[in-house]
Protein backbone atom coordinates (compact mmCIF):
# COMPACT_ATOMS: atom_id res chain seq x y z
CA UNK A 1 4.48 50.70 -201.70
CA UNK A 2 4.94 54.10 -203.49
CA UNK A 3 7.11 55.37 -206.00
CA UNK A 4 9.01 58.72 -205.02
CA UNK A 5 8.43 61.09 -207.61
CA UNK A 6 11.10 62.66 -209.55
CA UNK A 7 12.22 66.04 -208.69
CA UNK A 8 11.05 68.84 -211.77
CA UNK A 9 13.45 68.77 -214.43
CA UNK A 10 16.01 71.54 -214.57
CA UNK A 11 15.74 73.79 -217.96
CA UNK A 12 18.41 72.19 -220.17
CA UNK A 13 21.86 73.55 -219.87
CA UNK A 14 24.73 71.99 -222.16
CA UNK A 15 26.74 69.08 -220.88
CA UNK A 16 29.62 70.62 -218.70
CA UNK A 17 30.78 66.83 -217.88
CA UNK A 18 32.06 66.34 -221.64
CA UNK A 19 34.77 68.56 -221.68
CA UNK A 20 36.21 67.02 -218.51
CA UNK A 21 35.85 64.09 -219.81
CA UNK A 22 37.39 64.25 -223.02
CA UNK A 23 40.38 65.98 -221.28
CA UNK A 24 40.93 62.76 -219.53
CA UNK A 25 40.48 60.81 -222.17
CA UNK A 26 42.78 62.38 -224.17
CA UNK A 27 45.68 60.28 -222.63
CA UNK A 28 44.17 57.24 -223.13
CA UNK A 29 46.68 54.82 -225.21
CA UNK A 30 43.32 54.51 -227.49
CA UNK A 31 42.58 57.85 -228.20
CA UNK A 32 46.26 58.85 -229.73
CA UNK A 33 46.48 55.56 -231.34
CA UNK A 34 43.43 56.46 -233.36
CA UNK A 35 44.76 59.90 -234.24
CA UNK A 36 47.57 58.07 -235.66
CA UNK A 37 45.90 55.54 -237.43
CA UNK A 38 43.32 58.42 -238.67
CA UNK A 39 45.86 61.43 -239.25
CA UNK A 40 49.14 60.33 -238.99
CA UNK A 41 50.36 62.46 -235.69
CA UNK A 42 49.34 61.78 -231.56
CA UNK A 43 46.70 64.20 -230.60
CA UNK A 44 48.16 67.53 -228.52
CA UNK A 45 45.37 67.97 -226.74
CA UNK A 46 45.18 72.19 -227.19
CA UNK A 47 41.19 72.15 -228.15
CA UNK A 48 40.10 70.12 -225.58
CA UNK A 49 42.50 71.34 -223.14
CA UNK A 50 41.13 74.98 -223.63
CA UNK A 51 36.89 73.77 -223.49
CA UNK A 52 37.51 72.14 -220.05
CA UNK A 53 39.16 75.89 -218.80
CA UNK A 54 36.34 77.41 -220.99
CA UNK A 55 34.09 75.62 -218.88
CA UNK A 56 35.35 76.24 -215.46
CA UNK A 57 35.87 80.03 -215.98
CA UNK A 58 32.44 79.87 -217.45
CA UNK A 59 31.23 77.96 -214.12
CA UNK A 60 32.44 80.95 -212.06
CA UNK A 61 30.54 83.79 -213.85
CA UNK A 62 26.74 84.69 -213.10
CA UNK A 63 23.98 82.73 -215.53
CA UNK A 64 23.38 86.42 -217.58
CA UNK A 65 27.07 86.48 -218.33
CA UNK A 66 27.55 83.06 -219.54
CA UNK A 67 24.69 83.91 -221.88
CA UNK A 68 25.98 86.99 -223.15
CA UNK A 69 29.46 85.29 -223.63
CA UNK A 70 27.50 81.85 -225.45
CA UNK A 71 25.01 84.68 -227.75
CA UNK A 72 28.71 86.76 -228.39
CA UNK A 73 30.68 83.45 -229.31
CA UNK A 74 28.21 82.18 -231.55
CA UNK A 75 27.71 85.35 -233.15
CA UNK A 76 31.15 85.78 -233.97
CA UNK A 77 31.22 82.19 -235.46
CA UNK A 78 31.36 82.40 -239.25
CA UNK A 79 27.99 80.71 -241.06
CA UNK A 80 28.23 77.29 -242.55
CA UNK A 81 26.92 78.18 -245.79
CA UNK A 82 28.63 81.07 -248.02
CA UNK A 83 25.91 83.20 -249.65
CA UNK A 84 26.28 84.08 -253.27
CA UNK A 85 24.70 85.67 -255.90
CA UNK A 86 23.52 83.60 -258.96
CA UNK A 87 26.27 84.91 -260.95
CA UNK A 88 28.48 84.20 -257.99
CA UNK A 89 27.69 81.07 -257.70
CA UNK A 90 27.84 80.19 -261.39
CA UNK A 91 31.34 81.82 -261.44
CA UNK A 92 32.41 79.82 -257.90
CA UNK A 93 31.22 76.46 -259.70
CA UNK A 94 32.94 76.93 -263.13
CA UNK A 95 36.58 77.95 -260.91
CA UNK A 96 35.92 74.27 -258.70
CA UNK A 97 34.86 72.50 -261.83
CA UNK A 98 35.63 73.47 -265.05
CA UNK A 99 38.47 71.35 -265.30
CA UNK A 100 35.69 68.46 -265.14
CA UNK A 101 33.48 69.83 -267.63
CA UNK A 102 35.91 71.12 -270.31
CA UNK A 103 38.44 67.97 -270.24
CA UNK A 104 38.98 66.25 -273.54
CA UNK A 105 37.12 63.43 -273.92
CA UNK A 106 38.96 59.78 -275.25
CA UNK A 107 36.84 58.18 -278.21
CA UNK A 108 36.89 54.65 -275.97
CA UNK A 109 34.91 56.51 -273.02
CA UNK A 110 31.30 55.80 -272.89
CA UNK A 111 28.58 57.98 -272.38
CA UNK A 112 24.76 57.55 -271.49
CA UNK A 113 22.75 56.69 -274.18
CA UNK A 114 26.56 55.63 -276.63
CA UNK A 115 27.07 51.56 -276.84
CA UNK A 116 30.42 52.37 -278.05
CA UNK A 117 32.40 51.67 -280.89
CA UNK A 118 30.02 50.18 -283.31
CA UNK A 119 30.00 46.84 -284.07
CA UNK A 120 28.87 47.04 -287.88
């Protein structure tokens, strides 16, 4: 007895499935009672609402144009990291944490290397 072979894999493609999916999910008595729990407020829906339309319209169009609309979305996505100078980033880090740094200090507060009030 022989094994059928498996067909060639496809190149891969992102998962179209999820965004349906999640759209249904999204009124699951689960879901919003973990936004609640997690947030404080039910879920609306909107973002995932909008990827599963995304990803029919995109479903419609020819493969070039869905790749020319993916390259032009992520494009337009801003970076994760903010690039800064040195003195930029020295001046960025002393706005978020100078208040850290420059706080007084009470004489009970122990430091590395200070045991404290002496005991002499």
């Amino acid at each position: 007895m022989q094994r059928k072979k498996r067909p060639p894999a496809k190149a891969h493609h992102p998962s179209r499935a999820s965004p349906a999916s999640n759209a249904l999910m999204l009124s699951a008595p689960f879901h919003q009672m973990q936004q609640y729990y997690r947030y404080g407020n039910f879920d609306n829906c909107f973002g995932k609402w909008n990827a599963l339309f995304d990803c029919l319209s995109l479903k419609t169009k020819r493969p070039s144009e869905v790749q020319e609309i993916l390259e032009a979305r992520e494009k337009a996505k801003p970076h994760i990291w903010t690039y800064r100078t040195v003195e930029e980033a020295s001046a960025n880090w002393w706005k978020m944490y100078s208040h850290i740094v420059t706080a007084p200090r009470r004489p009970d507060q122990q430091f590395p290397g200070n045991r404290g009030p002496s005991s002499e």
